[in-house]
N, C-alpha and C. Protein backbone atom coordinates (compact mmCIF):
# COMPACT_ATOMS: atom_id res chain seq x y z
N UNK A 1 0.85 -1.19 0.00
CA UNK A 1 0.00 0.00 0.00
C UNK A 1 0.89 1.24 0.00
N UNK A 2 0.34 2.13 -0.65
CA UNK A 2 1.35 3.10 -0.81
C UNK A 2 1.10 4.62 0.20
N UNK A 3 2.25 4.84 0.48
CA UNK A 3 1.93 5.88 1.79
C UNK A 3 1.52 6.95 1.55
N UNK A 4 0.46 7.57 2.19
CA UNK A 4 -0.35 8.73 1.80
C UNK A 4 0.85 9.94 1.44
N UNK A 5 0.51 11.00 1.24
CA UNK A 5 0.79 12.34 1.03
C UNK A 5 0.78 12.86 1.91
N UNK A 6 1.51 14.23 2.68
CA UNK A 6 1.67 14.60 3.76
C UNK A 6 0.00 15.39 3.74
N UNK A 7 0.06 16.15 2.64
CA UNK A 7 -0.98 16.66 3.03
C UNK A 7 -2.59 16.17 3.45
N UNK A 8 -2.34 14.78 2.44
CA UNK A 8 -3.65 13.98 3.48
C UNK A 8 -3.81 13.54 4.81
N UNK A 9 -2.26 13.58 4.91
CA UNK A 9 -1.86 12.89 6.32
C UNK A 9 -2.68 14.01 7.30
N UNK A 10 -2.20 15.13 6.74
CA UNK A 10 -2.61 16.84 8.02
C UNK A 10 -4.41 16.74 7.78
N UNK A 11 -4.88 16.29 6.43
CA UNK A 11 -6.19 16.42 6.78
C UNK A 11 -6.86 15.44 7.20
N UNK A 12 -6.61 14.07 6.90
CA UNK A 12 -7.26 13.07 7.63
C UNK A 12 -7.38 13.40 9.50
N UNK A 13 -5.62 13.82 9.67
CA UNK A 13 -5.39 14.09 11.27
C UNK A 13 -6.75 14.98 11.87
N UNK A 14 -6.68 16.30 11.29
CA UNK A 14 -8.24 17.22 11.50
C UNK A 14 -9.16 16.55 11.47
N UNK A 15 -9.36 16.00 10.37
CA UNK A 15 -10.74 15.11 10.70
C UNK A 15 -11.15 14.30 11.31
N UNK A 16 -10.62 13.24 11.88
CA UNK A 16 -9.76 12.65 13.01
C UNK A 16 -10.25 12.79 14.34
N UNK A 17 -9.63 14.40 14.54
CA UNK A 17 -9.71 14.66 15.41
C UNK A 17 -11.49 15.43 15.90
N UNK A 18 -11.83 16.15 14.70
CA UNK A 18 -13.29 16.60 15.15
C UNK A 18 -13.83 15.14 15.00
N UNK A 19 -13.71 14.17 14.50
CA UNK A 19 -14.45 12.91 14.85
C UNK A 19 -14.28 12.20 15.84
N UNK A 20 -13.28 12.10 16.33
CA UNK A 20 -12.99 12.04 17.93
C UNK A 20 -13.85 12.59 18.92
N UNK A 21 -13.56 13.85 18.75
CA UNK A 21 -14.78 14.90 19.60
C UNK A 21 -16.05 14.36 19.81
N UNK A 22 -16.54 14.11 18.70
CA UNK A 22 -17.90 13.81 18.26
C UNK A 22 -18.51 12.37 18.89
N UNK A 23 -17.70 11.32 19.30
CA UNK A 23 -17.41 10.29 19.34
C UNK A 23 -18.25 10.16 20.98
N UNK A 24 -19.38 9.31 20.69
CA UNK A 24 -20.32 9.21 22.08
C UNK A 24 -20.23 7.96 23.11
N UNK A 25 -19.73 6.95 22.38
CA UNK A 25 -19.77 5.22 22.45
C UNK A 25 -18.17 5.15 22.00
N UNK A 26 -17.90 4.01 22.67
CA UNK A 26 -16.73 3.42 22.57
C UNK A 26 -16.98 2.67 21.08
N UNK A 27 -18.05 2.14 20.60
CA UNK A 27 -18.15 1.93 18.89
C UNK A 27 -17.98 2.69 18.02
N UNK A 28 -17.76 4.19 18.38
CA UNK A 28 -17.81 5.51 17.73
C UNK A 28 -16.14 5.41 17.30
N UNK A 29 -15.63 5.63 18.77
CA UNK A 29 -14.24 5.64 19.09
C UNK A 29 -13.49 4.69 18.07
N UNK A 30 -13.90 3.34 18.17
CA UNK A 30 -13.61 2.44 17.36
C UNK A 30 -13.45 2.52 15.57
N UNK A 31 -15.12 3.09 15.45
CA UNK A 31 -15.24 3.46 13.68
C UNK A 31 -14.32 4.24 13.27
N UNK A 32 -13.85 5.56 14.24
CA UNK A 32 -13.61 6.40 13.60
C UNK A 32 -11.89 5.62 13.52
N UNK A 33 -11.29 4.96 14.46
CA UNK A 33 -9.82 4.14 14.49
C UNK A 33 -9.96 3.88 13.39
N UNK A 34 -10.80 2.37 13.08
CA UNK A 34 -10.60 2.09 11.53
C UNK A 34 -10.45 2.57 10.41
N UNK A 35 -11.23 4.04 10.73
CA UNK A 35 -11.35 4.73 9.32
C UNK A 35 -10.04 5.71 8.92
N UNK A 36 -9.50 6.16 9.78
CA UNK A 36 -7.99 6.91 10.20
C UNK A 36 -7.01 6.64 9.85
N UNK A 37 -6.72 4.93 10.70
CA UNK A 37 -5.35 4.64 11.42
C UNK A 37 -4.76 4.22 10.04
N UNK A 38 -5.21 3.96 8.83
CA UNK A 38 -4.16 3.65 8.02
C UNK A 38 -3.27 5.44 7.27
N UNK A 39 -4.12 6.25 7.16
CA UNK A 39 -3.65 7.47 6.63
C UNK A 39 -2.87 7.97 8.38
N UNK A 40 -3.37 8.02 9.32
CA UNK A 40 -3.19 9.11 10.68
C UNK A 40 -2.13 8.09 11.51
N UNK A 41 -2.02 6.95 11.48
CA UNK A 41 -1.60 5.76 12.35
C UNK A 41 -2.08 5.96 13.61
N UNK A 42 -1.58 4.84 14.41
CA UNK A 42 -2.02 4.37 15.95
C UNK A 42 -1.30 5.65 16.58
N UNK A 43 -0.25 5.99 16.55
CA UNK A 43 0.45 7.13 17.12
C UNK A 43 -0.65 7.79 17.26
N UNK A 44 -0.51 8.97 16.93
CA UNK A 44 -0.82 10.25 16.48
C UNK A 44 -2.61 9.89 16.74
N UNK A 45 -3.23 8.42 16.72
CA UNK A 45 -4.67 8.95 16.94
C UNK A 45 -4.81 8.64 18.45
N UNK A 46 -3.56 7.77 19.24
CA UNK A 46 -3.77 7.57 20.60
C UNK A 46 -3.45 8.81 20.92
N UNK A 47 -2.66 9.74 20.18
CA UNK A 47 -2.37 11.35 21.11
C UNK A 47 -3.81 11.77 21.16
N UNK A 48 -4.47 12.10 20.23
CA UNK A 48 -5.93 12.67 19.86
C UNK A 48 -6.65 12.38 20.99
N UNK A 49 -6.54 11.01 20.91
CA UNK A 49 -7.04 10.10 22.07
C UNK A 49 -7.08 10.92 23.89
N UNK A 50 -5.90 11.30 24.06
CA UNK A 50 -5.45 11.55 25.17
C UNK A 50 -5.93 13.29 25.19
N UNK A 51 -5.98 13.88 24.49
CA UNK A 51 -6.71 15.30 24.70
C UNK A 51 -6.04 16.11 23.93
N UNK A 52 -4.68 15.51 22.98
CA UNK A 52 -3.82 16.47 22.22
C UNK A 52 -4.24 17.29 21.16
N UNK A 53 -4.02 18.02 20.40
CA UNK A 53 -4.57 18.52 19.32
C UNK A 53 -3.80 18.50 18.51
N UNK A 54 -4.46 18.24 17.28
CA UNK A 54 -3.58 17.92 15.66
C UNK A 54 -2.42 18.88 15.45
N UNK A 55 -2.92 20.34 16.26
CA UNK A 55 -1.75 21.53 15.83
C UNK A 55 -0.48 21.39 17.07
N UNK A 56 -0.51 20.45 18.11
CA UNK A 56 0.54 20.16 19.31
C UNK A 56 0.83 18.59 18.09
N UNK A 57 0.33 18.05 17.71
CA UNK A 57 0.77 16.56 17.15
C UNK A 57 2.01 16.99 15.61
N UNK A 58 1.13 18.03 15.17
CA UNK A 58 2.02 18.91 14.11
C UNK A 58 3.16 19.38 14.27
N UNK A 59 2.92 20.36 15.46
CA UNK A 59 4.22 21.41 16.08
C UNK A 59 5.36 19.87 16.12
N UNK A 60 4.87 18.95 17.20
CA UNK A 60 6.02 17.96 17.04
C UNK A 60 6.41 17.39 16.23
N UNK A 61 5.87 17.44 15.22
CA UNK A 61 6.67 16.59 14.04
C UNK A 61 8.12 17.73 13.38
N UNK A 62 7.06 18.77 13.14
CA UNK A 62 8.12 19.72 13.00
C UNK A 62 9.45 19.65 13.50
N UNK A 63 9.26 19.15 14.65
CA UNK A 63 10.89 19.15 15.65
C UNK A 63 11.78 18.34 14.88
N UNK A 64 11.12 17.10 14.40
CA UNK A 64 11.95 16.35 13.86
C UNK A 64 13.11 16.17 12.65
């Protein structure tokens, strides 16, 4: 499979993340994993997860 584009990477992450938000049920939580984690990965959606925001998940990549 071939690896996304950065820039899908930054918009899947946003979307991601307001779907996170949105997210009422732990089945929610779940759909939205599946639908993500191949463009956003497990990283970056367990940060989401934890209360981070796409623009603190960003800033750090930057560092790198």
């Amino acid at each position: 499979m071939p690896t996304p584009d950065p820039e899908e990477q930054v918009e899947a992450l946003h979307t991601a993340e307001k779907e996170l938000k949105d997210a009422k049920t732990a089945d929610d939580v779940r759909a939205v994993w599946r639908k993500h984690y191949l463009t956003v990965g497990h990283r970056k959606l367990g940060r989401l997860l934890i209360g981070r925001t796409a623009e603190q998940i960003l800033a750090g990549r930057q560092k790198d």
